[in-house]
PDB file of N, CA and C in Angstrom:
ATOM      1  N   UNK A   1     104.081 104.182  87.722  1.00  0.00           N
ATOM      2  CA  UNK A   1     104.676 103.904  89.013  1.00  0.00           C
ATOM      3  C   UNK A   1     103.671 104.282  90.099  1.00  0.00           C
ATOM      4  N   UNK A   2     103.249 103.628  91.033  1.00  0.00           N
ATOM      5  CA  UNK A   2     102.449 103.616  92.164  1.00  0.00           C
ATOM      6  C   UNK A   2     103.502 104.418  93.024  1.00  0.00           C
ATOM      7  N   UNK A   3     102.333 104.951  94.274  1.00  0.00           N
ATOM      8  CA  UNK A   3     102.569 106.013  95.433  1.00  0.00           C
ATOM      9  C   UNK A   3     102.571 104.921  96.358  1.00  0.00           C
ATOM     10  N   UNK A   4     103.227 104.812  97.908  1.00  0.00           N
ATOM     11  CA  UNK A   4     102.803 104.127  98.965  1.00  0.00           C
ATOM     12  C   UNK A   4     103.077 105.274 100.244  1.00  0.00           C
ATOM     13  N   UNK A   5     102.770 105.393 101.119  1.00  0.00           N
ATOM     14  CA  UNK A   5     103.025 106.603 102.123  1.00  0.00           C
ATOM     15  C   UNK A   5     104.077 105.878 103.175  1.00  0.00           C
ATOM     16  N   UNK A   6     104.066 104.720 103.155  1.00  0.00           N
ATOM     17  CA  UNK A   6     105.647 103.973 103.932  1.00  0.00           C
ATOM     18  C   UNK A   6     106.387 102.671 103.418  1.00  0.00           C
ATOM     19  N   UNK A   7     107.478 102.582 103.363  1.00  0.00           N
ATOM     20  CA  UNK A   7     107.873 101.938 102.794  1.00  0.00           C
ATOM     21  C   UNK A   7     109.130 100.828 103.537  1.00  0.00           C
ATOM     22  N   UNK A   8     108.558  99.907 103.821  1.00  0.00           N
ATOM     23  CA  UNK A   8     109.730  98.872 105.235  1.00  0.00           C
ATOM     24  C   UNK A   8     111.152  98.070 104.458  1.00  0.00           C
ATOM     25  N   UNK A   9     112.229  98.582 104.512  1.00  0.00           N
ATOM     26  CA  UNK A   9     113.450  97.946 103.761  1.00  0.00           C
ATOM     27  C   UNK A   9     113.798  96.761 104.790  1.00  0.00           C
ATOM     28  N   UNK A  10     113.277  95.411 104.255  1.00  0.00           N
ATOM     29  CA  UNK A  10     114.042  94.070 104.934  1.00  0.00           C
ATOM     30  C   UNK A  10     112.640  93.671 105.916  1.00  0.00           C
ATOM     31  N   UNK A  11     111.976  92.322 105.335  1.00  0.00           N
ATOM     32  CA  UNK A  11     111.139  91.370 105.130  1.00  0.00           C
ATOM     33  C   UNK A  11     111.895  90.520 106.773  1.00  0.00           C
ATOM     34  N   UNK A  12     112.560  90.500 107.196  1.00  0.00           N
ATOM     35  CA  UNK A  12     112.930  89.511 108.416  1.00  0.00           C
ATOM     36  C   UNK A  12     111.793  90.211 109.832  1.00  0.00           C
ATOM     37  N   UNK A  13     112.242  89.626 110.792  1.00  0.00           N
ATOM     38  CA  UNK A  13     111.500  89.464 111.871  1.00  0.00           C
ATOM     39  C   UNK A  13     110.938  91.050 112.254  1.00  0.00           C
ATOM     40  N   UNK A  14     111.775  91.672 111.855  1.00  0.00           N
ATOM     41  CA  UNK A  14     111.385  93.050 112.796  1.00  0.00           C
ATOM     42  C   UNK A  14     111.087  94.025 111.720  1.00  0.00           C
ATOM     43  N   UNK A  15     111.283  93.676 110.380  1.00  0.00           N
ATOM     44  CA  UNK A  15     110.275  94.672 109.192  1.00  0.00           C
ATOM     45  C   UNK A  15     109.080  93.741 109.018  1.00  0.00           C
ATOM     46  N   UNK A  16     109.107  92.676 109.416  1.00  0.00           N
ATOM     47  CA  UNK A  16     107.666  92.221 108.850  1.00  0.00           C
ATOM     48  C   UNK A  16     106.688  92.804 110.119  1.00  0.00           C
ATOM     49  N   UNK A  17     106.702  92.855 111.375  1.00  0.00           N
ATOM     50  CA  UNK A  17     106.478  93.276 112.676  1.00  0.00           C
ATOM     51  C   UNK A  17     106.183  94.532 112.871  1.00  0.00           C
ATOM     52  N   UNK A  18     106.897  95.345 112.090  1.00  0.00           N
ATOM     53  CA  UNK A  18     106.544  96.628 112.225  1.00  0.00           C
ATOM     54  C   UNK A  18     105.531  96.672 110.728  1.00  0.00           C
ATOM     55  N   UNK A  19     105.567  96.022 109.860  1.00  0.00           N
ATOM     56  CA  UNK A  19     104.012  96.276 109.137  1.00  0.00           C
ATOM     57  C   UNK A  19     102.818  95.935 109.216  1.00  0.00           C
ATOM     58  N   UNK A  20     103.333  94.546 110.116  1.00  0.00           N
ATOM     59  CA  UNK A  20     102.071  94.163 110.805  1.00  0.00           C
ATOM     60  C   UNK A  20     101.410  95.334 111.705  1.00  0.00           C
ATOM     61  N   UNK A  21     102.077  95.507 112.879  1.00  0.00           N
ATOM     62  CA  UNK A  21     101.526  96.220 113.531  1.00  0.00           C
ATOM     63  C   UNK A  21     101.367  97.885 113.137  1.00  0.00           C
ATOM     64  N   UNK A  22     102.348  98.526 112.488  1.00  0.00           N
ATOM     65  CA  UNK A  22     101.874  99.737 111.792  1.00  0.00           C
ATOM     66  C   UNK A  22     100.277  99.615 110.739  1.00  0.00           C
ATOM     67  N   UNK A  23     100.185  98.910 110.065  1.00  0.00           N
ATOM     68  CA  UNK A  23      99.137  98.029 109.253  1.00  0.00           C
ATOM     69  C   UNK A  23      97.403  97.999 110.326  1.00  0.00           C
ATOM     70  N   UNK A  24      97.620  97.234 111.409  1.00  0.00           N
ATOM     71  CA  UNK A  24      96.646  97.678 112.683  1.00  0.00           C
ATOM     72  C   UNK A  24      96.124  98.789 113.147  1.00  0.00           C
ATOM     73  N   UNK A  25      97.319 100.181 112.966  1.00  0.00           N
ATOM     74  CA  UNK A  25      97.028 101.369 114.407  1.00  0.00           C
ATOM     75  C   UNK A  25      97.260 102.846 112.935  1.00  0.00           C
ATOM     76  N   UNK A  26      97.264 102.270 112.118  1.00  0.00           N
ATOM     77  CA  UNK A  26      96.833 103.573 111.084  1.00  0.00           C
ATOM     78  C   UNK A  26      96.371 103.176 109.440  1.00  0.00           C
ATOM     79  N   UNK A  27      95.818 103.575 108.724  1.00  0.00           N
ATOM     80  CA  UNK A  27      94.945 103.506 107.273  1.00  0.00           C
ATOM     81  C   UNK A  27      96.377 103.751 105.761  1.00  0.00           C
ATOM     82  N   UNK A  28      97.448 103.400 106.414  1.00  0.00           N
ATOM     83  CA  UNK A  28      98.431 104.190 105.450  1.00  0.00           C
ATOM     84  C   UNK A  28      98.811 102.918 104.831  1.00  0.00           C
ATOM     85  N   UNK A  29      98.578 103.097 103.193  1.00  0.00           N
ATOM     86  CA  UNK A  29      99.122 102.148 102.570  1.00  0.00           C
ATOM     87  C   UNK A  29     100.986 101.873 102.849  1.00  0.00           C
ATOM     88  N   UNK A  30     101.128 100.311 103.012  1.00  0.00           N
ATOM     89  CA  UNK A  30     102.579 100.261 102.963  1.00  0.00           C
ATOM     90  C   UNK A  30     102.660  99.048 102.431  1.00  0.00           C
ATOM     91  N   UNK A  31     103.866  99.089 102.140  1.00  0.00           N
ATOM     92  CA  UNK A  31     104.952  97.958 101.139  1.00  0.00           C
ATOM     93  C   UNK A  31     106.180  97.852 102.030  1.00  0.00           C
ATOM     94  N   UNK A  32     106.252  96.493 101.817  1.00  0.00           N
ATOM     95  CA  UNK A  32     107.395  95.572 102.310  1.00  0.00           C
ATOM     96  C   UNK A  32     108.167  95.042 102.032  1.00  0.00           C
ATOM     97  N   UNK A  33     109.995  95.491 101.522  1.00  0.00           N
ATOM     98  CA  UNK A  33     110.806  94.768 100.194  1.00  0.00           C
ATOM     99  C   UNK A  33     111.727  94.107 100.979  1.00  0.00           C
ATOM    100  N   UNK A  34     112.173  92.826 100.068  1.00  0.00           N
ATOM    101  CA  UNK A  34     113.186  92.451 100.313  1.00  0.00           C
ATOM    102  C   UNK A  34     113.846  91.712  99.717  1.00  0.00           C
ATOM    103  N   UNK A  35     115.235  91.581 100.024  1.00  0.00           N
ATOM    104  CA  UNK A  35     115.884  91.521  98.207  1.00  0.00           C
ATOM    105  C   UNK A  35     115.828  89.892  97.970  1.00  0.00           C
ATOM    106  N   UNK A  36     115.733  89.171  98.969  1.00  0.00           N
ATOM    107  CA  UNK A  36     115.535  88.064  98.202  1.00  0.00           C
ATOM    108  C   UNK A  36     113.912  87.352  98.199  1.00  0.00           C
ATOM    109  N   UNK A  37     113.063  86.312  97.384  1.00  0.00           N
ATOM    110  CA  UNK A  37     112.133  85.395  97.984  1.00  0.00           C
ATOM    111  C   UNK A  37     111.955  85.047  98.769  1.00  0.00           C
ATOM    112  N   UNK A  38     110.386  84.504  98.951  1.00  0.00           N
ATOM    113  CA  UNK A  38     109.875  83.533  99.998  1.00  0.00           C
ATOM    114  C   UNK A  38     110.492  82.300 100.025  1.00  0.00           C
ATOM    115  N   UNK A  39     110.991  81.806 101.508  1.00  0.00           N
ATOM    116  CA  UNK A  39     111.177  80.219 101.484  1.00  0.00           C
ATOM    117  C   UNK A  39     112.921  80.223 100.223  1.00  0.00           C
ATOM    118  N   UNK A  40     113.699  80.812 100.428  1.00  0.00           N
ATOM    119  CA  UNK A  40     115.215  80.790  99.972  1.00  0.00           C
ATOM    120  C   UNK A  40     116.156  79.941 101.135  1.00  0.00           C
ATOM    121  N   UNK A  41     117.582  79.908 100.101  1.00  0.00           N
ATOM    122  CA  UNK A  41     118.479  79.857 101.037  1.00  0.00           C
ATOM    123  C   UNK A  41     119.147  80.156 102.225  1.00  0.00           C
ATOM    124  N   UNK A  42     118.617  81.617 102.703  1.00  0.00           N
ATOM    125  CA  UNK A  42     119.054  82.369 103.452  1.00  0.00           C
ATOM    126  C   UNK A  42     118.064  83.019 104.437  1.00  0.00           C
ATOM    127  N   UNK A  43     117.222  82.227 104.230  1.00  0.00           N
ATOM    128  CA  UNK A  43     115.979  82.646 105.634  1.00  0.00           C
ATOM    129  C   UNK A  43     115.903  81.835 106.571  1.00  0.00           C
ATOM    130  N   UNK A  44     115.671  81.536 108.432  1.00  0.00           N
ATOM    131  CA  UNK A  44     115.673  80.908 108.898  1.00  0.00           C
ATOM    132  C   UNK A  44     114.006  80.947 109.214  1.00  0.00           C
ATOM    133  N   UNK A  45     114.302  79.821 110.119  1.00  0.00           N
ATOM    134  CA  UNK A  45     113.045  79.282 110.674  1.00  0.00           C
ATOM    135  C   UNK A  45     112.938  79.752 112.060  1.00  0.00           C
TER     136      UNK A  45
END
């Protein structure tokens, strides 16, 4: 099992946003989950 030092619950507009930009302004590995796939039923545009 791998270590990550942050970890963003929910892939929509404002967890992907905050890894982007957390990702920019510090060196800390992070991961981004979310419970369903890319390009599903239930994602908008």
């Amino acid at each position: 099992m791998s270590e990550t030092d942050v970890c963003i619950i929910g892939a929509g507009i404002m967890g992907s946003a905050t890894a982007y930009y957390l990702s920019k302004i510090t060196n800390k590995q992070i991961i981004l989950v979310d419970q369903y796939n890319v390009a599903n039923d239930y994602c908008s545009s």
